[in-house]
PDB file of N, CA and C in Angstrom:
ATOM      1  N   UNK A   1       0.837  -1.170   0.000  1.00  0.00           N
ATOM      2  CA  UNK A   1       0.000   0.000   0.000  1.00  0.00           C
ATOM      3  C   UNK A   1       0.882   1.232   0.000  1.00  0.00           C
ATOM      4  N   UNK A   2       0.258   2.360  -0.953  1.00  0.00           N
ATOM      5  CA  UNK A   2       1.526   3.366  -0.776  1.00  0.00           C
ATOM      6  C   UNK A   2       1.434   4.510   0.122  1.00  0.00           C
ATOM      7  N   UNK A   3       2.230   5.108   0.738  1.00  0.00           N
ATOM      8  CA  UNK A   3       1.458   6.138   1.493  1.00  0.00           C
ATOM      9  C   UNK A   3       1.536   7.275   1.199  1.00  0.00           C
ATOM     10  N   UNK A   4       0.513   7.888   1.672  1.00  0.00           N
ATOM     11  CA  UNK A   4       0.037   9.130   0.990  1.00  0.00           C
ATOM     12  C   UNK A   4       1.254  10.623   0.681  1.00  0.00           C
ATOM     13  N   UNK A   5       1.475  11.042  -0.130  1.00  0.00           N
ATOM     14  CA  UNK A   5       2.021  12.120  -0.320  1.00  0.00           C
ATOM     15  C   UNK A   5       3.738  11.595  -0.558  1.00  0.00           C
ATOM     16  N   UNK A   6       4.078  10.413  -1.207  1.00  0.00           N
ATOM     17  CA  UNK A   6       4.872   9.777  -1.155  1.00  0.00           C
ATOM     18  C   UNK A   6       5.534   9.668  -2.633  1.00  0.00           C
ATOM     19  N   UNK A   7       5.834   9.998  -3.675  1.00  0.00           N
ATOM     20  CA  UNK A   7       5.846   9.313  -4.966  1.00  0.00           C
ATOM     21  C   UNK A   7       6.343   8.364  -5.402  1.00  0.00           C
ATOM     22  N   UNK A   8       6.053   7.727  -5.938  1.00  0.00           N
ATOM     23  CA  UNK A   8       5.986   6.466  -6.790  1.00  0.00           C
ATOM     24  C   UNK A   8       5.410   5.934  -8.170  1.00  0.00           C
ATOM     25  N   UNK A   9       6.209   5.461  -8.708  1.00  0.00           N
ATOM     26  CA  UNK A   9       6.341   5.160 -10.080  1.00  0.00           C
ATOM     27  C   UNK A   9       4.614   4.778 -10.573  1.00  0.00           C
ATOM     28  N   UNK A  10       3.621   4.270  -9.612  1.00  0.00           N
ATOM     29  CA  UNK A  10       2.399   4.034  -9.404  1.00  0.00           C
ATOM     30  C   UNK A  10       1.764   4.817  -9.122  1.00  0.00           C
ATOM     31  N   UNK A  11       1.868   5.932  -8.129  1.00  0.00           N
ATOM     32  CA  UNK A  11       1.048   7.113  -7.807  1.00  0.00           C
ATOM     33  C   UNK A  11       1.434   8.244  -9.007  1.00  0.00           C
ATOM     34  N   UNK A  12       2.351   8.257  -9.981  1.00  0.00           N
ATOM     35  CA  UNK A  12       2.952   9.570 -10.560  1.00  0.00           C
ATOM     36  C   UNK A  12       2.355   9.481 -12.062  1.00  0.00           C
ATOM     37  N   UNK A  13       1.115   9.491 -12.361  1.00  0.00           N
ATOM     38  CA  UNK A  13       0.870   9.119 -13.757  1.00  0.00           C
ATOM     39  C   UNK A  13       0.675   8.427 -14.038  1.00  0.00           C
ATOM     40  N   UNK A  14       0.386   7.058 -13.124  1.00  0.00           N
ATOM     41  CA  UNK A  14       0.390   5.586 -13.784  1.00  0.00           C
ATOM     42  C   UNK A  14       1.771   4.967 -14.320  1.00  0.00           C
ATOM     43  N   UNK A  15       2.672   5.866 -15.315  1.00  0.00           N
ATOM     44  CA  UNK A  15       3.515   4.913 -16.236  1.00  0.00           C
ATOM     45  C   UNK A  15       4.669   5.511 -15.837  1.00  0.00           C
ATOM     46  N   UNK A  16       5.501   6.875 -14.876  1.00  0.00           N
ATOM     47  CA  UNK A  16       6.444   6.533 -14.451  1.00  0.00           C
ATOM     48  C   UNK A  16       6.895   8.006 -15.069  1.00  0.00           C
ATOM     49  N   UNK A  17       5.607   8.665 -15.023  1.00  0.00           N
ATOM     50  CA  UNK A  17       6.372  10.339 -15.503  1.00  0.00           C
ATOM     51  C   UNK A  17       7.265  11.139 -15.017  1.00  0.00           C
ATOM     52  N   UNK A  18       6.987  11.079 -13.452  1.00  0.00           N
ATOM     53  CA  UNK A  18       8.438  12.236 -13.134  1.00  0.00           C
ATOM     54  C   UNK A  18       9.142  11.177 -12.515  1.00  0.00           C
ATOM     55  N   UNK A  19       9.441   9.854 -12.820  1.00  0.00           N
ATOM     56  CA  UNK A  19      10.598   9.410 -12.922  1.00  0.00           C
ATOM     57  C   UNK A  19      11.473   9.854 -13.880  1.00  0.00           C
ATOM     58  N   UNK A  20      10.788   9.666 -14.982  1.00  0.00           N
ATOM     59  CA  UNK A  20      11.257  10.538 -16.545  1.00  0.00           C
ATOM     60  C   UNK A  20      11.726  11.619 -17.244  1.00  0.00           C
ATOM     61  N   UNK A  21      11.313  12.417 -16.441  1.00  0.00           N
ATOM     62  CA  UNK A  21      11.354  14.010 -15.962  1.00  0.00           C
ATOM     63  C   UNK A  21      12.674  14.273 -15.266  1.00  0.00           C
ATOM     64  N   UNK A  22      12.831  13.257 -14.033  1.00  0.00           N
ATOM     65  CA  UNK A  22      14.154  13.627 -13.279  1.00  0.00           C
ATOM     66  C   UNK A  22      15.047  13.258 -13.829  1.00  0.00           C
ATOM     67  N   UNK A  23      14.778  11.860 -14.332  1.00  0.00           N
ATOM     68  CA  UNK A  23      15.923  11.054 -15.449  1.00  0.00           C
ATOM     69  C   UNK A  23      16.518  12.283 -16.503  1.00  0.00           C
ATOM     70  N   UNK A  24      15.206  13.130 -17.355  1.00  0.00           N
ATOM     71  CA  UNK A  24      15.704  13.697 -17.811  1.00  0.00           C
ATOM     72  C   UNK A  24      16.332  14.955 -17.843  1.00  0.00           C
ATOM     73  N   UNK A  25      16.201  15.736 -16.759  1.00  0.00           N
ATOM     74  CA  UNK A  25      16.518  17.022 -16.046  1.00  0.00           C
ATOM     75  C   UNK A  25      18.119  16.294 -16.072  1.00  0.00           C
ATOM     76  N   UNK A  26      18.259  15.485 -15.009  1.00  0.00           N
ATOM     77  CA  UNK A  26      19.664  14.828 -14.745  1.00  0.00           C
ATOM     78  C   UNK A  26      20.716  14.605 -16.302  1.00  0.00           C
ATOM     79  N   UNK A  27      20.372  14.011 -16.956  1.00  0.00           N
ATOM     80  CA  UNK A  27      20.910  13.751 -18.390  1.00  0.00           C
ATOM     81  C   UNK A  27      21.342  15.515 -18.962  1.00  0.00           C
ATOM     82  N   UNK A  28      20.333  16.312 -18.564  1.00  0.00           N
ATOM     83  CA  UNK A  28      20.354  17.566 -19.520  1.00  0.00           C
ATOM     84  C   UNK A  28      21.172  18.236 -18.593  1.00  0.00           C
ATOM     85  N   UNK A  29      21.370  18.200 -17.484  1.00  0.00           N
ATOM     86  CA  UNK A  29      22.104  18.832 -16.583  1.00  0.00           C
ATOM     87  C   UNK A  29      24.044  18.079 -16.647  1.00  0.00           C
ATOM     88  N   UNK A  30      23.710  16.954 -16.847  1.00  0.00           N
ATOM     89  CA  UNK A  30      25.015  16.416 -17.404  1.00  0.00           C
ATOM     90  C   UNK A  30      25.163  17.022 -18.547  1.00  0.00           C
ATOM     91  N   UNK A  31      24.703  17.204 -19.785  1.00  0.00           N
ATOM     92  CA  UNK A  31      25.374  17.796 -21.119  1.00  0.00           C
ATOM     93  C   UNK A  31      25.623  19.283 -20.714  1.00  0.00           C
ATOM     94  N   UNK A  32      24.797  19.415 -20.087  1.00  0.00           N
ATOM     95  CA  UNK A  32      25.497  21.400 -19.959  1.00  0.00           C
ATOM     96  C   UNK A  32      26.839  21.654 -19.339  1.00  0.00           C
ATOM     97  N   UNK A  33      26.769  20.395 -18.062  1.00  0.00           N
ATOM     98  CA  UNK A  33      27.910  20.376 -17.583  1.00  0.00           C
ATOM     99  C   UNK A  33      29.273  20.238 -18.596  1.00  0.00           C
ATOM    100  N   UNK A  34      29.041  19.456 -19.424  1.00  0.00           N
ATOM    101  CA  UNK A  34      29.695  19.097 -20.292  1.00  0.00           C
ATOM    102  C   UNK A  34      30.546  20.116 -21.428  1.00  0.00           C
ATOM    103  N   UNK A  35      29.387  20.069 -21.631  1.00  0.00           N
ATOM    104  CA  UNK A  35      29.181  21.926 -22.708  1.00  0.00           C
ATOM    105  C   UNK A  35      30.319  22.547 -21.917  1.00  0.00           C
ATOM    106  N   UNK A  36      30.025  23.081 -20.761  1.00  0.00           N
ATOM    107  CA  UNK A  36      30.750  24.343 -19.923  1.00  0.00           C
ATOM    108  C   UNK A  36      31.954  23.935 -19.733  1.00  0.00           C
ATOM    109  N   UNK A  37      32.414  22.747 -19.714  1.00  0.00           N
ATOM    110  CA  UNK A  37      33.808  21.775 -19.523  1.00  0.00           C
ATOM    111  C   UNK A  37      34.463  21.779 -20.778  1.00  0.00           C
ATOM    112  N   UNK A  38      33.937  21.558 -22.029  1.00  0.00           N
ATOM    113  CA  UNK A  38      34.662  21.528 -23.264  1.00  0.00           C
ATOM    114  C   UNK A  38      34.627  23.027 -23.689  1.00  0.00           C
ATOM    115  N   UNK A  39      33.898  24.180 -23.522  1.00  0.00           N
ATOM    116  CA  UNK A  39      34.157  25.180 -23.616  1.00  0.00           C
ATOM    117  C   UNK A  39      35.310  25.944 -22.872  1.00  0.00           C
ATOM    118  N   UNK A  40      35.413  25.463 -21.362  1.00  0.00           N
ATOM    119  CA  UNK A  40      36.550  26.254 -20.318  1.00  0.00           C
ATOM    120  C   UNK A  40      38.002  25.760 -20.704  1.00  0.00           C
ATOM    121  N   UNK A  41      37.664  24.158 -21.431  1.00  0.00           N
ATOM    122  CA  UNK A  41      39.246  23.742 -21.499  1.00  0.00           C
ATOM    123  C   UNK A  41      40.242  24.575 -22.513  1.00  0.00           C
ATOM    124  N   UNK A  42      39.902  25.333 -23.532  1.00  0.00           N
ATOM    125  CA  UNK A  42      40.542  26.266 -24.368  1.00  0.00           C
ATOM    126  C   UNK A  42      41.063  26.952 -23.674  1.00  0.00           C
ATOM    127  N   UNK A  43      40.606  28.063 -22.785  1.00  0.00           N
ATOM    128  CA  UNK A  43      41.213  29.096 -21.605  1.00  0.00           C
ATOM    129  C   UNK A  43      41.930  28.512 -20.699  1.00  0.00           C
ATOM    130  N   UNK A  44      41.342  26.659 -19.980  1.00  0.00           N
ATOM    131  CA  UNK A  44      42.512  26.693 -19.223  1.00  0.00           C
ATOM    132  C   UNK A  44      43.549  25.900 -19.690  1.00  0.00           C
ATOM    133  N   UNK A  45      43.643  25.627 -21.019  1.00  0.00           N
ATOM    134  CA  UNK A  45      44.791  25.138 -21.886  1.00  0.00           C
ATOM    135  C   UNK A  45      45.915  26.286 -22.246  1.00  0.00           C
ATOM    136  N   UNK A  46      44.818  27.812 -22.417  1.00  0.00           N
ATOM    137  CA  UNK A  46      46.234  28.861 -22.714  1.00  0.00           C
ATOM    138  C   UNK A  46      46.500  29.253 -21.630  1.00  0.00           C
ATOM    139  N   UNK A  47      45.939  29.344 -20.482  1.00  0.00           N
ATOM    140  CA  UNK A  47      46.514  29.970 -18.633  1.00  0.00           C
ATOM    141  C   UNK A  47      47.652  29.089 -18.871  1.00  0.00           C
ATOM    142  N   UNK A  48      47.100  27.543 -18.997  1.00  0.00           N
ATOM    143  CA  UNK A  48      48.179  26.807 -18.501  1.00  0.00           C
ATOM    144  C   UNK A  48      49.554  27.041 -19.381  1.00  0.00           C
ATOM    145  N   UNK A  49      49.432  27.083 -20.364  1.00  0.00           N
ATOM    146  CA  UNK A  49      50.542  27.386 -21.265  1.00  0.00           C
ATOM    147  C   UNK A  49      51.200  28.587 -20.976  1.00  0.00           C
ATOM    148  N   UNK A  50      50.534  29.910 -20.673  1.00  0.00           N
ATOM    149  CA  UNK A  50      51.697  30.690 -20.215  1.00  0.00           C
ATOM    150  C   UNK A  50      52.111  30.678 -19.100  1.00  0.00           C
ATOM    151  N   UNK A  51      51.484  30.272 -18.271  1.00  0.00           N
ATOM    152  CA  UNK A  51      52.290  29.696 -17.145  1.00  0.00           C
ATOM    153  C   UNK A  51      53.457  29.296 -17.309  1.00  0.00           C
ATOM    154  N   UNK A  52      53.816  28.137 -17.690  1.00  0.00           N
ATOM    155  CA  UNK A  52      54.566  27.466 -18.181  1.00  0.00           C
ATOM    156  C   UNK A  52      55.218  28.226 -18.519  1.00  0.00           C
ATOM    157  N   UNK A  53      54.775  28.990 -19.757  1.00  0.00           N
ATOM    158  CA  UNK A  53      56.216  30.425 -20.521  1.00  0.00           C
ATOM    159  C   UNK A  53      56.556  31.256 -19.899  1.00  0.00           C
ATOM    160  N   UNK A  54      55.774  31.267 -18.133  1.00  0.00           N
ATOM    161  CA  UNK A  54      56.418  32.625 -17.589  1.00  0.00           C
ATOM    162  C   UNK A  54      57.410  31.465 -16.326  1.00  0.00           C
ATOM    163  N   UNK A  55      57.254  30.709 -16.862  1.00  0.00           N
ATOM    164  CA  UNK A  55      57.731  30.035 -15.744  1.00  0.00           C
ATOM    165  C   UNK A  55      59.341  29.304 -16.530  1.00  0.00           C
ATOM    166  N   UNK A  56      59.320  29.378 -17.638  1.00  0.00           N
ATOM    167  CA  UNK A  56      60.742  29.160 -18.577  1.00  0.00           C
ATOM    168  C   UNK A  56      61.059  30.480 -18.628  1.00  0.00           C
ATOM    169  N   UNK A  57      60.457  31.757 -18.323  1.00  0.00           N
ATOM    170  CA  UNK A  57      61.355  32.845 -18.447  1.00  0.00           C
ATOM    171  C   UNK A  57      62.123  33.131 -17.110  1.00  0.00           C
ATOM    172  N   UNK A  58      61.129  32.903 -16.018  1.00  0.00           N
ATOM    173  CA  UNK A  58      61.922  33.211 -15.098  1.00  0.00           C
ATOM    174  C   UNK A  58      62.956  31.958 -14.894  1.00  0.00           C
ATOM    175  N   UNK A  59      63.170  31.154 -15.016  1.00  0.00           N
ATOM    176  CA  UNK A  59      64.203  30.361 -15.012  1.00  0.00           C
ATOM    177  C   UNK A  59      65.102  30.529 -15.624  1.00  0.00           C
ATOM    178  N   UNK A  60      64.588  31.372 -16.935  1.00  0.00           N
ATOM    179  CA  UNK A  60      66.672  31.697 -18.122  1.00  0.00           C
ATOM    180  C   UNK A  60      66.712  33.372 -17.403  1.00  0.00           C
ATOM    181  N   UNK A  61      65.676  33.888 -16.445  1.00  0.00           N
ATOM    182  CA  UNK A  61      66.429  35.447 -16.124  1.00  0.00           C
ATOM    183  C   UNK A  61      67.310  34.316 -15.104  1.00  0.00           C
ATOM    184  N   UNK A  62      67.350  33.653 -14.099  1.00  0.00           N
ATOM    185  CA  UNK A  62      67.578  33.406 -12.827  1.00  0.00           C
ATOM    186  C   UNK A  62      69.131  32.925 -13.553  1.00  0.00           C
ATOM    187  N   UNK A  63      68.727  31.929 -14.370  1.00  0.00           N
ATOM    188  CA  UNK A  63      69.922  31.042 -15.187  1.00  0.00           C
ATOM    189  C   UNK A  63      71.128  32.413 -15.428  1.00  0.00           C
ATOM    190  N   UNK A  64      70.964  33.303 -16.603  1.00  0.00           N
ATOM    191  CA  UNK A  64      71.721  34.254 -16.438  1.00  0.00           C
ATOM    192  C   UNK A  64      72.117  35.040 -15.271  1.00  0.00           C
ATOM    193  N   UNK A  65      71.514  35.370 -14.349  1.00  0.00           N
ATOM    194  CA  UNK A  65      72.012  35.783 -13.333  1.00  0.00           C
ATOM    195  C   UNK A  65      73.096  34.949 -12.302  1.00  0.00           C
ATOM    196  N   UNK A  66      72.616  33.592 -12.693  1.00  0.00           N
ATOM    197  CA  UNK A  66      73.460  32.732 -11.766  1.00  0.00           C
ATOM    198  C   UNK A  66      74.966  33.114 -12.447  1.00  0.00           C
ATOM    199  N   UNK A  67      74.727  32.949 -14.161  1.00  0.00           N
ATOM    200  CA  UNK A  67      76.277  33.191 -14.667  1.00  0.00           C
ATOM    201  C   UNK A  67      76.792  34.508 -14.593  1.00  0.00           C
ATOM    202  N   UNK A  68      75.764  35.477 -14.990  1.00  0.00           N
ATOM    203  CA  UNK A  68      76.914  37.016 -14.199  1.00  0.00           C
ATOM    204  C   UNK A  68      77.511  37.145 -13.240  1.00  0.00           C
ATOM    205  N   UNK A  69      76.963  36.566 -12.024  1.00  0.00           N
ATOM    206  CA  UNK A  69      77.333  36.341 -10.758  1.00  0.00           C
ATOM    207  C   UNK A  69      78.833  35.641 -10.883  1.00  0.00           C
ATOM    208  N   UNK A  70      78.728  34.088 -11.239  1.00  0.00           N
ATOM    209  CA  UNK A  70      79.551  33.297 -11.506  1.00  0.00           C
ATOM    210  C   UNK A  70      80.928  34.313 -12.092  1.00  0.00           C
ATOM    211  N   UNK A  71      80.507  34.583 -13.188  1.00  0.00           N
ATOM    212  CA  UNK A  71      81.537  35.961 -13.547  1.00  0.00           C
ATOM    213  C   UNK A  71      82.300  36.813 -13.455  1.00  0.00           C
ATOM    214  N   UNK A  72      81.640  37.377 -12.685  1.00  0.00           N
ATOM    215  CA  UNK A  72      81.761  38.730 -11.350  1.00  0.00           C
ATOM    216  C   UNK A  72      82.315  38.020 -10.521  1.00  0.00           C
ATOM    217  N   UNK A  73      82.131  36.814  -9.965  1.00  0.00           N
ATOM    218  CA  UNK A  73      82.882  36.421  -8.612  1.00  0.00           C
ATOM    219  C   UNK A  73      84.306  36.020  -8.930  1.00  0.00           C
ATOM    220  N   UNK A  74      84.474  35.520 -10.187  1.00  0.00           N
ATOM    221  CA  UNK A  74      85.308  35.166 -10.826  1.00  0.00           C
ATOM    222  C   UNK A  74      86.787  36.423 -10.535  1.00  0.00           C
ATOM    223  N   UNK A  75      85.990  37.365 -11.353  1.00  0.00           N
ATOM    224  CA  UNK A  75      86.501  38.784 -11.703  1.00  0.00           C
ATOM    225  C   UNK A  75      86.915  39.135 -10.491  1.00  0.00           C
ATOM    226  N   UNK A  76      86.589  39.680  -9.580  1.00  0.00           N
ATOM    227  CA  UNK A  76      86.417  39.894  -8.020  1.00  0.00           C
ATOM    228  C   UNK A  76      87.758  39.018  -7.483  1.00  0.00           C
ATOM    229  N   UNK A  77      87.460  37.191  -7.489  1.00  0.00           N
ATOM    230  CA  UNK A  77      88.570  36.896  -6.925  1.00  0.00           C
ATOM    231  C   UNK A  77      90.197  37.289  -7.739  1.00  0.00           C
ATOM    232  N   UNK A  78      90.563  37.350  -8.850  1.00  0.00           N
ATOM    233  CA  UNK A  78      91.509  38.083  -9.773  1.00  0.00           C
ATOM    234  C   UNK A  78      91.705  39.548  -9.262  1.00  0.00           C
ATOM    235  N   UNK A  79      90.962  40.134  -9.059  1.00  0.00           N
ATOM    236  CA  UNK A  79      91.459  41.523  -8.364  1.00  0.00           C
ATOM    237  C   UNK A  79      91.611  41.047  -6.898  1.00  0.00           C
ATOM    238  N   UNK A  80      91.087  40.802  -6.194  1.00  0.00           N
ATOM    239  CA  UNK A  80      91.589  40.846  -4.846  1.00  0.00           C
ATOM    240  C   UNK A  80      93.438  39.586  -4.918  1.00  0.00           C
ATOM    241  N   UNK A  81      93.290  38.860  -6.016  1.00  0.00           N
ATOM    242  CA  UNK A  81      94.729  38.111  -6.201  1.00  0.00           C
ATOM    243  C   UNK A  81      95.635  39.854  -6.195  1.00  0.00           C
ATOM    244  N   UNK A  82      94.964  40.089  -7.407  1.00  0.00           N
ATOM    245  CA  UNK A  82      96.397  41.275  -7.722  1.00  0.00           C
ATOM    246  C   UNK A  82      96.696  42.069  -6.872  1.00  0.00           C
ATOM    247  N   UNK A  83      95.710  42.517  -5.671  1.00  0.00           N
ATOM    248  CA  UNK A  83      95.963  43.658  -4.645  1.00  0.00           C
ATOM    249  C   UNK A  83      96.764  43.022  -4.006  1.00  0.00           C
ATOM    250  N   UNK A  84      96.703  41.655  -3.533  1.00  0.00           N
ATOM    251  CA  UNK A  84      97.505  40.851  -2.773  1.00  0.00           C
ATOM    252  C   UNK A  84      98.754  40.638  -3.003  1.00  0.00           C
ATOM    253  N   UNK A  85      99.078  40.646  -4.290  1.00  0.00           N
ATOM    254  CA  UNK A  85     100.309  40.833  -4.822  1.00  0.00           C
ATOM    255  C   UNK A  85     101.823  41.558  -4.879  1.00  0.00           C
ATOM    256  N   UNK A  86     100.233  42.874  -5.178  1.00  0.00           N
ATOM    257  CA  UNK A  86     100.983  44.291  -5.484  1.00  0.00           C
ATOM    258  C   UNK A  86     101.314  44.706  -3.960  1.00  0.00           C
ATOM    259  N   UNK A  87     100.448  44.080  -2.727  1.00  0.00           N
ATOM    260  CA  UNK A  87     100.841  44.820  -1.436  1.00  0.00           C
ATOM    261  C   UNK A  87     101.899  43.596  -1.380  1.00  0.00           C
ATOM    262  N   UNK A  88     102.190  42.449  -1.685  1.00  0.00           N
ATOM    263  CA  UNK A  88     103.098  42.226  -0.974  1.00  0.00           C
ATOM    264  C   UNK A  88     105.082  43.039  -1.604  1.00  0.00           C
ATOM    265  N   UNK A  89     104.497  42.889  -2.683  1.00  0.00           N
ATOM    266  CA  UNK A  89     105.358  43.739  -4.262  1.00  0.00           C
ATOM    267  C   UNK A  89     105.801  45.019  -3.343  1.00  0.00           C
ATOM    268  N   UNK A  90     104.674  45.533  -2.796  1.00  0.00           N
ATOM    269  CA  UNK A  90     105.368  46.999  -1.929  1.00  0.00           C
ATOM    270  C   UNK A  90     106.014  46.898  -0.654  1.00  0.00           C
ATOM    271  N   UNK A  91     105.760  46.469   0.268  1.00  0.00           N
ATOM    272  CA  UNK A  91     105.991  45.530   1.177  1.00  0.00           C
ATOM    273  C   UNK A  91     107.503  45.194   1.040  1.00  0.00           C
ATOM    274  N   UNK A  92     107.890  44.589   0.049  1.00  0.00           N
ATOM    275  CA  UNK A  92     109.011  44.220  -0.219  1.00  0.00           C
ATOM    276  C   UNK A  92     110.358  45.036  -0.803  1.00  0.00           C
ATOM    277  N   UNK A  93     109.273  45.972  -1.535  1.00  0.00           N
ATOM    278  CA  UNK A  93     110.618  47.040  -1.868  1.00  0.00           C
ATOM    279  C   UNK A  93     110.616  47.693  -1.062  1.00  0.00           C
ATOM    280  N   UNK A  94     109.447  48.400  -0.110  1.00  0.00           N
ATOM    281  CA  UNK A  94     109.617  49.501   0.883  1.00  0.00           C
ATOM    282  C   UNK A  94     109.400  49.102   2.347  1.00  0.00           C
ATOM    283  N   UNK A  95     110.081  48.672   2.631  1.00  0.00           N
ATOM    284  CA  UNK A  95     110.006  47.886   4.650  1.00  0.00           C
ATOM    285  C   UNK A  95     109.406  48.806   5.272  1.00  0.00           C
ATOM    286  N   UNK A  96     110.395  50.089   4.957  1.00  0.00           N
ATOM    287  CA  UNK A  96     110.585  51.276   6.242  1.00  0.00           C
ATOM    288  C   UNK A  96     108.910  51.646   6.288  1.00  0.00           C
ATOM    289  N   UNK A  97     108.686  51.857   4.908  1.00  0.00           N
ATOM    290  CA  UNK A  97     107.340  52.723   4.853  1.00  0.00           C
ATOM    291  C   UNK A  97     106.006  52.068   5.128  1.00  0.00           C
ATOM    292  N   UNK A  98     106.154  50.574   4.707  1.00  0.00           N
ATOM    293  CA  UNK A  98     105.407  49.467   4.810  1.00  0.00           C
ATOM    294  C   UNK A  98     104.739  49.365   6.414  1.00  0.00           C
ATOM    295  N   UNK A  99     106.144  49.221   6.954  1.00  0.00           N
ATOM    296  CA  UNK A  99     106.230  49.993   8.585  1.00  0.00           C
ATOM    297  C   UNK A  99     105.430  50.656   9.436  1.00  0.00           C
ATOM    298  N   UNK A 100     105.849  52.074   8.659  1.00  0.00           N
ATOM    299  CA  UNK A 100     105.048  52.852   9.355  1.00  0.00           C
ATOM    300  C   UNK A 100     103.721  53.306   8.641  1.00  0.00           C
ATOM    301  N   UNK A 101     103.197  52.419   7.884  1.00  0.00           N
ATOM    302  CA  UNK A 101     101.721  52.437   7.670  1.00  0.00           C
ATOM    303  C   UNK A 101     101.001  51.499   8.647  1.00  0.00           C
ATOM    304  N   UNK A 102     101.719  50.506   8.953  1.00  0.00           N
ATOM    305  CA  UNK A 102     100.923  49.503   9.603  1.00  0.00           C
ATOM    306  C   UNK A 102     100.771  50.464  11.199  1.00  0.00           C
ATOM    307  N   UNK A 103     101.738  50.787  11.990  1.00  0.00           N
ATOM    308  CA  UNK A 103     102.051  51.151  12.939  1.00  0.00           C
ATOM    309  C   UNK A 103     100.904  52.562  12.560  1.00  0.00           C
ATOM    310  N   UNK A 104     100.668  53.610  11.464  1.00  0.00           N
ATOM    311  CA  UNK A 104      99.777  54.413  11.911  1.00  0.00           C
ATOM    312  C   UNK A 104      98.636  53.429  11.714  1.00  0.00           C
ATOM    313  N   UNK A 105      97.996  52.938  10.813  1.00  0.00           N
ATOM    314  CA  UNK A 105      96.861  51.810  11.331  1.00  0.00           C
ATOM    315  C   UNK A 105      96.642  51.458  12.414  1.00  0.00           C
ATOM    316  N   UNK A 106      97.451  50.591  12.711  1.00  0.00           N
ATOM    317  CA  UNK A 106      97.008  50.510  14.265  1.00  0.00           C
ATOM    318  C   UNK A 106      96.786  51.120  15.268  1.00  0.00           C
ATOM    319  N   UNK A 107      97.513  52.381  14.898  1.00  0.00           N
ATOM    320  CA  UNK A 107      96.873  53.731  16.186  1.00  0.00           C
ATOM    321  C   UNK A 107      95.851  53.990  15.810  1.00  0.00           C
ATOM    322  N   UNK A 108      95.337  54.179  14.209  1.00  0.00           N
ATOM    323  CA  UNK A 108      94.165  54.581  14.215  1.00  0.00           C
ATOM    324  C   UNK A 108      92.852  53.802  14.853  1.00  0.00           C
ATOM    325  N   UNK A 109      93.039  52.600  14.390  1.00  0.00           N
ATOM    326  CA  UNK A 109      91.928  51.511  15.009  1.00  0.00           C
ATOM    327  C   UNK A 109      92.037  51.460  16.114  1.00  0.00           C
ATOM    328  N   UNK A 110      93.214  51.655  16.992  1.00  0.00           N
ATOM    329  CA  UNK A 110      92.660  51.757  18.382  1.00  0.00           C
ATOM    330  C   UNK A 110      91.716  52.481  18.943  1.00  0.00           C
ATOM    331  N   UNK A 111      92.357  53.996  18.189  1.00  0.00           N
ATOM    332  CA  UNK A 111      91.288  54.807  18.556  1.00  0.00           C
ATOM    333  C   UNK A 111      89.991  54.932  18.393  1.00  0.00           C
ATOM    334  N   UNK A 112      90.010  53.923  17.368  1.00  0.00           N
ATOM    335  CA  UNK A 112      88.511  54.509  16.874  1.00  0.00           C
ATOM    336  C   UNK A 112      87.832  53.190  17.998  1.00  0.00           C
ATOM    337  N   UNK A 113      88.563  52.274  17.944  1.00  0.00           N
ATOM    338  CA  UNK A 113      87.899  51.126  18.887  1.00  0.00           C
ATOM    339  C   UNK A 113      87.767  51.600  20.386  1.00  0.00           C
ATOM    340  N   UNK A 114      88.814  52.201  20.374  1.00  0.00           N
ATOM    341  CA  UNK A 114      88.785  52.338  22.342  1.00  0.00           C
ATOM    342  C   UNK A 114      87.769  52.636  22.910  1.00  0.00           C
ATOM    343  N   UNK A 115      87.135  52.310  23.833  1.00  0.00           N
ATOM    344  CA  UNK A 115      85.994  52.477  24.484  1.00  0.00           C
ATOM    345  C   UNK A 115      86.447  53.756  25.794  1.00  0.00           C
ATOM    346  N   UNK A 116      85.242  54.273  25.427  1.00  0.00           N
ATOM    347  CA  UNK A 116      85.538  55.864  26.925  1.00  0.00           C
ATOM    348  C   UNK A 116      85.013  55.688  27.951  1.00  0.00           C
TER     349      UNK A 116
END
């Protein structure tokens, strides 16, 4: 027995109408879905793609930067060789004066270090 206010394939028309109805709401609600899915994949096929291209650019800025760097540090250690050089180069021809640079250095840094 069915109870009242209940639906069923027996109470709804006899032959099963808004079974049919929901069946088909559901089906039509799947193709739209569908629709809206094969339409969005174009846009998120080109997001995704420049992504990607902003994401190979910043990797060849970073890439070059790693080698300027590389470069520069390069460069950098070659000059600090030659200063090293040239002070010892002076150093060697001039004792006396060599001397008394170090000796005013060190007065100076005291002073500036000394605490009052």
């Amino acid at each position: 027995m069915d109870m009242p206010g209940r639906i069923t394939p027996t109470n709804a028309d006899g032959d099963g109408a808004l079974l049919r109805n929901i069946d088909q709401a559901a089906a039509g609600s799947h193709e739209a879905i569908q629709e809206v899915a094969d339409a969005a994949r174009p846009t998120v096929d080109r997001i995704s793609s420049g992504a990607h291209q902003a994401v190979d650019k910043i990797a060849d800025v970073a890439s070059q930067a790693a080698d300027t760097l590389s470069a520069t540090g390069g460069q950098l250690k070659e000059a600090q060789e030659r200063l090293v050089e040239d002070a010892g180069r002076f150093m060697r021809n001039n004792p006396v004066a060599s001397l008394g640079i170090a000796v005013a250095a060190g007065f100076l840094l005291s002073r500036l270090f000394s605490s009052r």
